[in-house]
N, C-alpha and C. Protein backbone atom coordinates (compact mmCIF):
# COMPACT_ATOMS: atom_id res chain seq x y z
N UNK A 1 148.57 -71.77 8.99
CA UNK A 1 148.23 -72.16 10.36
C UNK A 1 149.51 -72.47 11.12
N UNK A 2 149.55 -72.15 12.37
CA UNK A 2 150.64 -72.37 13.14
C UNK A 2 150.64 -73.81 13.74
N UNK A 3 151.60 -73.70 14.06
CA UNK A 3 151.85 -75.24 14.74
C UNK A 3 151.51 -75.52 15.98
N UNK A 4 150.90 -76.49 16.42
CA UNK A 4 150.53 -76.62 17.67
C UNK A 4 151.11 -75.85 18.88
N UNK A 5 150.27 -75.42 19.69
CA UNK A 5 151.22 -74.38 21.04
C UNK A 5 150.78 -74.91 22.19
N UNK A 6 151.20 -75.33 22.89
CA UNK A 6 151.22 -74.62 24.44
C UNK A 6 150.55 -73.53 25.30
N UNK A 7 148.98 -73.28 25.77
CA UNK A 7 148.98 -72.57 26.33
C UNK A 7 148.60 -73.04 27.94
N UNK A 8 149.28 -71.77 28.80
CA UNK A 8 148.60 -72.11 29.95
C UNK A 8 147.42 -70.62 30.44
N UNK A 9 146.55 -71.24 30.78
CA UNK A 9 145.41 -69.99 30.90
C UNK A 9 145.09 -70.09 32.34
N UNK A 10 144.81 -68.86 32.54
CA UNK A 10 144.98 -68.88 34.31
C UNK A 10 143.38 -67.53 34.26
N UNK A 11 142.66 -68.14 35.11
CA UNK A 11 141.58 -67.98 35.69
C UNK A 11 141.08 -68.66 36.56
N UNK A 12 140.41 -67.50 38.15
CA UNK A 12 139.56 -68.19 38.70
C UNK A 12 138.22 -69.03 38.40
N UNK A 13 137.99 -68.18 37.49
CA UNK A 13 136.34 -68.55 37.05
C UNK A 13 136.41 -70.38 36.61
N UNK A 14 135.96 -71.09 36.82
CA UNK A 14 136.33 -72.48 35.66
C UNK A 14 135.05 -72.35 34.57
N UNK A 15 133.95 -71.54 34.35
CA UNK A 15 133.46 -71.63 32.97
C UNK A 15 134.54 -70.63 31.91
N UNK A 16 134.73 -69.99 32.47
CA UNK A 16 135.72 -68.99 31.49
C UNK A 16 137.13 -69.78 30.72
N UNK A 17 137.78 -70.32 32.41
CA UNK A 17 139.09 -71.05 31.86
C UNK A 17 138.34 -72.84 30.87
N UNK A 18 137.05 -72.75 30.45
CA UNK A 18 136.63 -73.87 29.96
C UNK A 18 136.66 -73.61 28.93
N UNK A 19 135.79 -72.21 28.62
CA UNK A 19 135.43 -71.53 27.52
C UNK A 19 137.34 -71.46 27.07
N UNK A 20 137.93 -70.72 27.51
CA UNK A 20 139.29 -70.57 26.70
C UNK A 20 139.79 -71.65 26.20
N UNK A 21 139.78 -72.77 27.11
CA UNK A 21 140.55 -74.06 26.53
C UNK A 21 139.80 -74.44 25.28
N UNK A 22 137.83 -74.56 25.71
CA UNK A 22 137.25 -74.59 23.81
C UNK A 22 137.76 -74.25 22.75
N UNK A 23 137.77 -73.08 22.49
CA UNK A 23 138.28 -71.97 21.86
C UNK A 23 139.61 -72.50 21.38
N UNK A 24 140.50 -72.12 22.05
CA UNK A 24 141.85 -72.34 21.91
C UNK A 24 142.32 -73.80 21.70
N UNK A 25 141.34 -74.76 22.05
CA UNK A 25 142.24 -76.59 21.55
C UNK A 25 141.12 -76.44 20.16
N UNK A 26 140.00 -75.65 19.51
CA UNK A 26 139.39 -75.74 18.44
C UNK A 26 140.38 -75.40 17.34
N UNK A 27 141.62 -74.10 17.49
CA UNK A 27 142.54 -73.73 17.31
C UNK A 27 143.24 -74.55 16.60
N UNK A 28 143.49 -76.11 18.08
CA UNK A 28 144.99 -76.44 17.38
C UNK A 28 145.66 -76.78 18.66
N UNK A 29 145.18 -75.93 19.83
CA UNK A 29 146.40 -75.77 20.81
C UNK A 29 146.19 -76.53 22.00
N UNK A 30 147.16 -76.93 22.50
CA UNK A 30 147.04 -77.58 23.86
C UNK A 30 146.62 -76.23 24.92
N UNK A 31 146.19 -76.59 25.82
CA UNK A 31 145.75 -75.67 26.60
C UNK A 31 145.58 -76.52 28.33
N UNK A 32 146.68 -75.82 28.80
CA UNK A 32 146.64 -76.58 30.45
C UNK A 32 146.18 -75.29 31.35
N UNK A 33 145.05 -75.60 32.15
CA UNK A 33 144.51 -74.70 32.74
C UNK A 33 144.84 -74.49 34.39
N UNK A 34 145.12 -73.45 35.06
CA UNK A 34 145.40 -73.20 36.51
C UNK A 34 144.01 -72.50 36.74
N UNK A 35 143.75 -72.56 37.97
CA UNK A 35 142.72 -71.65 38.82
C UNK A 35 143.35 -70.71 39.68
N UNK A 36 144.35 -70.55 40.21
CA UNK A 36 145.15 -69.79 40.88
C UNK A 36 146.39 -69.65 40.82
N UNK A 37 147.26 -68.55 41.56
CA UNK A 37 148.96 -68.16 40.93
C UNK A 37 149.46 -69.47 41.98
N UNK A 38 149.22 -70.60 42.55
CA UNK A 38 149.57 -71.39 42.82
C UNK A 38 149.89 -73.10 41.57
N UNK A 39 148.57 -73.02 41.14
CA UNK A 39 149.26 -74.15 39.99
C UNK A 39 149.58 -73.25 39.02
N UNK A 40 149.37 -72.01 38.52
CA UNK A 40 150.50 -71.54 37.28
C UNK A 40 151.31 -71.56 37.97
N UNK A 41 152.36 -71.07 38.87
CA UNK A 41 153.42 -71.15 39.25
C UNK A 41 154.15 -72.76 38.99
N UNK A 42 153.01 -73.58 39.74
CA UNK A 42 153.57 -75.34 39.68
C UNK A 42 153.52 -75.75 38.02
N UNK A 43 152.87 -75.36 37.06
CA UNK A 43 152.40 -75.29 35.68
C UNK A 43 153.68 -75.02 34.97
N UNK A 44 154.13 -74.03 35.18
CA UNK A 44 155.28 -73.07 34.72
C UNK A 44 156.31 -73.81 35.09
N UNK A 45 157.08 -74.43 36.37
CA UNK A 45 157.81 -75.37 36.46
C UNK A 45 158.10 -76.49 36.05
N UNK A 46 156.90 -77.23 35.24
CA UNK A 46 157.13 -78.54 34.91
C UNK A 46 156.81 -78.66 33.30
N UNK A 47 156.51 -77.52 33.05
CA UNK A 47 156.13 -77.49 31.34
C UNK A 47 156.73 -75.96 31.29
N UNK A 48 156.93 -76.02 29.57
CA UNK A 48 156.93 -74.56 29.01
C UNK A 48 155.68 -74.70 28.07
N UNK A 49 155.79 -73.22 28.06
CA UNK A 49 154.37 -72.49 27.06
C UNK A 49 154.87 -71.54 26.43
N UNK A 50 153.85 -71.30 25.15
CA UNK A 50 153.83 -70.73 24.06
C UNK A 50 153.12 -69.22 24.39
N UNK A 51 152.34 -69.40 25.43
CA UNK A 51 151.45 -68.53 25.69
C UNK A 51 150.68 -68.54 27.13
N UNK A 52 150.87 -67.59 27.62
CA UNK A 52 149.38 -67.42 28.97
C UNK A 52 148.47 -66.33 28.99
N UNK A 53 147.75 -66.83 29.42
CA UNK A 53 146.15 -65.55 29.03
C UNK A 53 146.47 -65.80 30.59
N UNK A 54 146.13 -64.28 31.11
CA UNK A 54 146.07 -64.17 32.46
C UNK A 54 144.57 -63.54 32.76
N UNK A 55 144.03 -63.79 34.08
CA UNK A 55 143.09 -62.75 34.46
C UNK A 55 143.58 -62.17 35.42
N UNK A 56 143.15 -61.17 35.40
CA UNK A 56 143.63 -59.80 35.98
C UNK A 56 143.07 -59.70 37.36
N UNK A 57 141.73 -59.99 37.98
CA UNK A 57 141.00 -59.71 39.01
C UNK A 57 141.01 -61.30 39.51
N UNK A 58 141.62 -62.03 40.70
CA UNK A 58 141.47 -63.46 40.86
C UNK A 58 141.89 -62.64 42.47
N UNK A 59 141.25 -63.70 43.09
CA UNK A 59 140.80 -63.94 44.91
C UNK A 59 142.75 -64.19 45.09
N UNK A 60 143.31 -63.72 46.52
CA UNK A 60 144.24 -63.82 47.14
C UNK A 60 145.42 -63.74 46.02
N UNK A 61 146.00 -63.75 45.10
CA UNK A 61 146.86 -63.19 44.04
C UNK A 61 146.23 -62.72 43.03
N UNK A 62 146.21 -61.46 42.58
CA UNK A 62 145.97 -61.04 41.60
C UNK A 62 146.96 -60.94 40.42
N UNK A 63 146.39 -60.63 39.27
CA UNK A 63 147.14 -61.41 37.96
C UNK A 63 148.08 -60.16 37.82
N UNK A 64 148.16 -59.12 38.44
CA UNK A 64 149.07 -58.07 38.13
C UNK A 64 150.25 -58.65 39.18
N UNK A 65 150.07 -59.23 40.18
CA UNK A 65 151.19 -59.76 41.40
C UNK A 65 151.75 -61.26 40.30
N UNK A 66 150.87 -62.01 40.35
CA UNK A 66 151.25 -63.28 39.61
C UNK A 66 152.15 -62.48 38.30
N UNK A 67 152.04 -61.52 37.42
CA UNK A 67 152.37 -61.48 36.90
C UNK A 67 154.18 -61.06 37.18
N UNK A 68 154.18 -60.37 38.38
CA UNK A 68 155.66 -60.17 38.70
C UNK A 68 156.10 -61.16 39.49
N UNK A 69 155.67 -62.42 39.85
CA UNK A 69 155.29 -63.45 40.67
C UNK A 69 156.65 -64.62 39.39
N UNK A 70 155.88 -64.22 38.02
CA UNK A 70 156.49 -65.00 36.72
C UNK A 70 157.50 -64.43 36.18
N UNK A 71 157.87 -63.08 35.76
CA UNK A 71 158.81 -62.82 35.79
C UNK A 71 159.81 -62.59 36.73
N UNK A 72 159.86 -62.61 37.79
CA UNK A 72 160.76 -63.01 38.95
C UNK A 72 161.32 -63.84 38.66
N UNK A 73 160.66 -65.15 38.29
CA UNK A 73 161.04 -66.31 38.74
C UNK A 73 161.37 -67.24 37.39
N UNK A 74 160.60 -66.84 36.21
CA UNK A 74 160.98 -67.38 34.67
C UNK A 74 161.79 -66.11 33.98
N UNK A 75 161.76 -64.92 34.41
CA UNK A 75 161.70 -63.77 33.34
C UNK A 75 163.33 -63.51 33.05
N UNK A 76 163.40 -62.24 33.02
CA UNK A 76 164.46 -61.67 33.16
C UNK A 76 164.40 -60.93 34.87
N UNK A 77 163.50 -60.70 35.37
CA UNK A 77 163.80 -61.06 37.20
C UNK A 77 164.86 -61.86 37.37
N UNK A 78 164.66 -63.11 36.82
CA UNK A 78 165.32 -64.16 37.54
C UNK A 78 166.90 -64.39 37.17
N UNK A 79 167.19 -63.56 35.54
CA UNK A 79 168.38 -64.07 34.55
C UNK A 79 169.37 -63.32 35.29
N UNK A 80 170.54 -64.21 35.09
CA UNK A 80 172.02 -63.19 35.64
C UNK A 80 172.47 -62.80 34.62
N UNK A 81 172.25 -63.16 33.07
CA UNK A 81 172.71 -63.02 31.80
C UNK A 81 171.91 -62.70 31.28
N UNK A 82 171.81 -61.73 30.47
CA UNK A 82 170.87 -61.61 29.28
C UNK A 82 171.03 -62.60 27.65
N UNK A 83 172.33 -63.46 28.12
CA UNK A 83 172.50 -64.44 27.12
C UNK A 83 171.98 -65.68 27.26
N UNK A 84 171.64 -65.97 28.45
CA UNK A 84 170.66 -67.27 28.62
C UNK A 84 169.35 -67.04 28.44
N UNK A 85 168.70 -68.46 27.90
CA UNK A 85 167.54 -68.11 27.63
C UNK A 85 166.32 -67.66 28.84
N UNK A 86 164.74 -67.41 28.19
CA UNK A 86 164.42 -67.00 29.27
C UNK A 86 162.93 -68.15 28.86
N UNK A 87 162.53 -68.54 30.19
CA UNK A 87 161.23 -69.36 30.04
C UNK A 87 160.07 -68.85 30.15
N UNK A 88 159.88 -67.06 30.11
CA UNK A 88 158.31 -66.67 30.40
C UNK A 88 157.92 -66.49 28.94
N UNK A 89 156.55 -66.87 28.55
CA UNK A 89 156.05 -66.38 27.24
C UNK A 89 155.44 -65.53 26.87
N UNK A 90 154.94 -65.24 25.81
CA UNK A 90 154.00 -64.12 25.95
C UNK A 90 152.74 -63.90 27.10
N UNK A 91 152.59 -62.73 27.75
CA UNK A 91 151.40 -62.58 28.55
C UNK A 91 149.94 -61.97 27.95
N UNK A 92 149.02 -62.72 27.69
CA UNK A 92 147.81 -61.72 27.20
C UNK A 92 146.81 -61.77 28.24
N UNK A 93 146.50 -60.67 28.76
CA UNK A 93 145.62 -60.75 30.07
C UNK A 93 144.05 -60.51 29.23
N UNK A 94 143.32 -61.24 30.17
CA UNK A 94 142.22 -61.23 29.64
C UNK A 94 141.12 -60.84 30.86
N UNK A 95 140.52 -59.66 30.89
CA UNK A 95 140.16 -58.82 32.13
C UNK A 95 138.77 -58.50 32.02
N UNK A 96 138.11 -58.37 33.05
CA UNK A 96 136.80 -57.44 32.92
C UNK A 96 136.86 -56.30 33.73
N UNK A 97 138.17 -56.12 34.24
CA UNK A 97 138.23 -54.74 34.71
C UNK A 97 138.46 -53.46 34.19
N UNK A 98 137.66 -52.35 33.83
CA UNK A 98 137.82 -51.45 33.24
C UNK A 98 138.61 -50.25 34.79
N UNK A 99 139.77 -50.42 34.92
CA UNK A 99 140.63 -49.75 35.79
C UNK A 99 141.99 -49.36 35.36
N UNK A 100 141.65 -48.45 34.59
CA UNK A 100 142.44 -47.88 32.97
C UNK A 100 143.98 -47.95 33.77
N UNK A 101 144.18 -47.54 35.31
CA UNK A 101 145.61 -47.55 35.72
C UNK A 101 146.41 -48.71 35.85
N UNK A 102 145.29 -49.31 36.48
CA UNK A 102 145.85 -50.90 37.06
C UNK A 102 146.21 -51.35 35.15
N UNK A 103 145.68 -51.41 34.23
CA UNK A 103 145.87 -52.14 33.03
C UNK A 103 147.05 -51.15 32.65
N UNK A 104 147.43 -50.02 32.68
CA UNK A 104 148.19 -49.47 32.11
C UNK A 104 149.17 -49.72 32.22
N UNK A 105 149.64 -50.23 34.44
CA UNK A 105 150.72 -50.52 34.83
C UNK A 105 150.82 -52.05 34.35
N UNK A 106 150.00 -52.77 34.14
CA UNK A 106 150.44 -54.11 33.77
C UNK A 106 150.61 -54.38 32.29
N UNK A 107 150.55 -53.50 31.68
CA UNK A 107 151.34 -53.53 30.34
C UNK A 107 152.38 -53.06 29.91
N UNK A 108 153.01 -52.91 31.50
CA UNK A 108 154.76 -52.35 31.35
C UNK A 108 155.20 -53.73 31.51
N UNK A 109 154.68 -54.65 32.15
CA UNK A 109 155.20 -56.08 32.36
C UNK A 109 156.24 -56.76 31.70
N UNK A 110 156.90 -56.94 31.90
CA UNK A 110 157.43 -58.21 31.11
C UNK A 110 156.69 -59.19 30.68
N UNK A 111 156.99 -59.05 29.15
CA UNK A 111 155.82 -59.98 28.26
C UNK A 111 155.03 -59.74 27.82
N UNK A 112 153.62 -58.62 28.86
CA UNK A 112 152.46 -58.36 28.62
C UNK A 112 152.59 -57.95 26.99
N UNK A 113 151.81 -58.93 26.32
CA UNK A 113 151.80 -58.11 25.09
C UNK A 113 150.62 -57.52 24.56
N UNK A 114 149.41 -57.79 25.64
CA UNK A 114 148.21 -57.22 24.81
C UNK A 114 146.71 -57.29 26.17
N UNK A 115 145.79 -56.94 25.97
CA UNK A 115 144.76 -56.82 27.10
C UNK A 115 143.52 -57.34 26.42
N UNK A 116 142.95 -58.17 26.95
CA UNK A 116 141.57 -58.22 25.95
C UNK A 116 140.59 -58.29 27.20
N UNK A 117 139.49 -57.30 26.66
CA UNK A 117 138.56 -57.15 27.52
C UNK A 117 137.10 -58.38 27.91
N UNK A 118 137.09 -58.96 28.82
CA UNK A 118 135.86 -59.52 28.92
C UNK A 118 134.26 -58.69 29.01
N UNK A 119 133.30 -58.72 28.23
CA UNK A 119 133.26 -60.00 27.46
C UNK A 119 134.05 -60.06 26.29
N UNK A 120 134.92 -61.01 25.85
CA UNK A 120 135.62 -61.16 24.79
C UNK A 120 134.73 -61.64 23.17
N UNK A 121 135.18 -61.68 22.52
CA UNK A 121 134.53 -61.99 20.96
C UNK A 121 135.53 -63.32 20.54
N UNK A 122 135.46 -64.68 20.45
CA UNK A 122 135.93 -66.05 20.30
C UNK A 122 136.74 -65.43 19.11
N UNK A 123 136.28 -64.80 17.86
CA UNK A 123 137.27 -64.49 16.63
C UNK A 123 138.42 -63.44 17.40
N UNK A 124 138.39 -62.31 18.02
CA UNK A 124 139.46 -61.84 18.41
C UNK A 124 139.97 -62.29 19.28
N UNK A 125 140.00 -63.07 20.35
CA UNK A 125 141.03 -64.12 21.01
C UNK A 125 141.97 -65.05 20.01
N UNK A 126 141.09 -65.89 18.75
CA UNK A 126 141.73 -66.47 17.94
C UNK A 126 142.64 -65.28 17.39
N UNK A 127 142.50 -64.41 16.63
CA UNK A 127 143.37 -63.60 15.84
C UNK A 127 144.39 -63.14 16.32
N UNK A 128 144.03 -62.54 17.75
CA UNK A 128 145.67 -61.93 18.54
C UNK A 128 146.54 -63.14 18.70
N UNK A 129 145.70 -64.50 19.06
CA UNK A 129 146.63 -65.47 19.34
C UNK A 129 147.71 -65.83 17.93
N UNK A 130 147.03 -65.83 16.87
CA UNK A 130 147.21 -66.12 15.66
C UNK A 130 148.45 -65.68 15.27
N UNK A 131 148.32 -64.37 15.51
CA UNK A 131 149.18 -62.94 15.22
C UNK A 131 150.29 -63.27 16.20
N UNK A 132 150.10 -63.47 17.80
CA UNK A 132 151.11 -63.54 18.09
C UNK A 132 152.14 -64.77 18.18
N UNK A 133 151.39 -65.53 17.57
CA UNK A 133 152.53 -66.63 17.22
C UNK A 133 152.90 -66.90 15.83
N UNK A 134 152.49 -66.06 14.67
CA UNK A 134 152.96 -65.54 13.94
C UNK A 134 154.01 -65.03 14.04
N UNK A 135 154.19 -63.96 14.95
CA UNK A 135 155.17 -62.93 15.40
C UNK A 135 156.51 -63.54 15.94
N UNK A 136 155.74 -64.62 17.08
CA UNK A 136 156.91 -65.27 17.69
C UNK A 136 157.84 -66.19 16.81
N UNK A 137 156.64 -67.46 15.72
CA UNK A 137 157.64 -67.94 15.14
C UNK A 137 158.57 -67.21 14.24
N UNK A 138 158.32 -65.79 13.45
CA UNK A 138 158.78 -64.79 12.74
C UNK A 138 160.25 -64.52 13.57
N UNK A 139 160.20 -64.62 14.79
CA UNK A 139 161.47 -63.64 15.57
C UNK A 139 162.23 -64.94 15.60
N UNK A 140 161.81 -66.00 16.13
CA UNK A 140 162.62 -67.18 15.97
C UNK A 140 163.19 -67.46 14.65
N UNK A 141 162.82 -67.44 13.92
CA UNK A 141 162.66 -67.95 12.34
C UNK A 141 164.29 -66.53 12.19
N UNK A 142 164.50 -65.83 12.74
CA UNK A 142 164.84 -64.74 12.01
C UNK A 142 165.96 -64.90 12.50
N UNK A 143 166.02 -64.88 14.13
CA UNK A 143 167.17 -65.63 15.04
C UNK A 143 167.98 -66.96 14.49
N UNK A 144 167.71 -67.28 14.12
CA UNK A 144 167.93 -68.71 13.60
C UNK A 144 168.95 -68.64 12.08
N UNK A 145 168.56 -67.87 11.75
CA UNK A 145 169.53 -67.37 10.59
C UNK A 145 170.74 -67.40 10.72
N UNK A 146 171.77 -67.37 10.00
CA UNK A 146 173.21 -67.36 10.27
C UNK A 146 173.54 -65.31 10.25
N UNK A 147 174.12 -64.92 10.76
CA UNK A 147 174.11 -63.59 11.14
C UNK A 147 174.24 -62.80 10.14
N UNK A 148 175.39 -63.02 8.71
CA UNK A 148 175.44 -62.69 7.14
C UNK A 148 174.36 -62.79 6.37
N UNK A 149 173.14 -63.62 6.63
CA UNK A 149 171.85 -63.57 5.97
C UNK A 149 171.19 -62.80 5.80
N UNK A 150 171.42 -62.42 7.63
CA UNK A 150 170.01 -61.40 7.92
C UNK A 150 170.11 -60.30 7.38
N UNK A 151 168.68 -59.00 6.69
CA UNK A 151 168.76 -58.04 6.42
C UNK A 151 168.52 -57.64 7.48
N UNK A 152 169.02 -56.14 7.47
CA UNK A 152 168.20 -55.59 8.67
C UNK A 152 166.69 -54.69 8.06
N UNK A 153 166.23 -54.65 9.06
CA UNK A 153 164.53 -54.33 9.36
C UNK A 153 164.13 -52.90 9.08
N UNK A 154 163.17 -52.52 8.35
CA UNK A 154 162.99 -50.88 8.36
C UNK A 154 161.85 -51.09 8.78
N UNK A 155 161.72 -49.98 9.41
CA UNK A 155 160.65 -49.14 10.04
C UNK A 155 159.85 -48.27 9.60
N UNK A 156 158.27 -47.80 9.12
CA UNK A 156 157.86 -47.75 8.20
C UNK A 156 157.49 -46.39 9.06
């Protein structure tokens, strides 16, 4: 089991962003919720996260704008270095839009690492989350090494 995370989940709906926080503090995880790209934006400034589930279809910003909205402003948008760190986390959008283009272009994103369709299944929200902080502590864990340690990686 992973260690406690950080998520921030961003939906208009508030049974949905209720349902996620269930789900996700049953987990393990903190979970701070926005209703609009106005408190994720204020969210994102005063905390870091492990993770944001975005929705994709939300009234006056949509999660494909918010999403270049965050990397602008946490991402590598914002870095003058690629040696400083960067504060956006993983993005997993969580959509009921079946608009194969609009999802296609927002998984060039920075971050976007995955799409899950509403209605969602509670076990596959847990598992991608699972997986991807698996993944993340894995890359950290690996970073962290002294540089003579590391093997390098094959590709299968």
């Amino acid at each position: 089991m992973n260690a406690r995370k950080r998520i921030l989940a961003v939906d208009d709906e508030p049974d949905v962003l209720d349902l996620l926080a269930i789900i996700l503090e049953s987990d393990g995880h903190e979970v701070v919720k926005a209703r609009d790209a106005a408190q994720a934006m204020e969210a994102m400034r005063e905390q870091s996260f492990d993770l944001i589930t975005l929705d994709l279809c939300m009234p006056e910003t949509g999660g494909d704008e918010l999403q270049q909205m965050l990397s602008g402003t946490f991402g590598y948008g914002r870095r003058v270095s690629t040696k400083l760190p960067h504060k956006l986390p993983p993005i997993l959008v969580i959509t009921g839009m079946e608009d194969e283009e609009a999802i296609e272009r927002l998984l060039l994103g920075e971050r976007v690492v995955g799409v899950l369709q509403k209605p969602m299944r509670f076990r596959d929200l847990l598992r991608i989350t699972r997986d991807l902080f698996d993944w993340e502590d894995y890359k950290r864990s690996r970073h962290d090494l002294p540089v003579a340690t590391r093997t390098p990686e094959r590709v299968s």
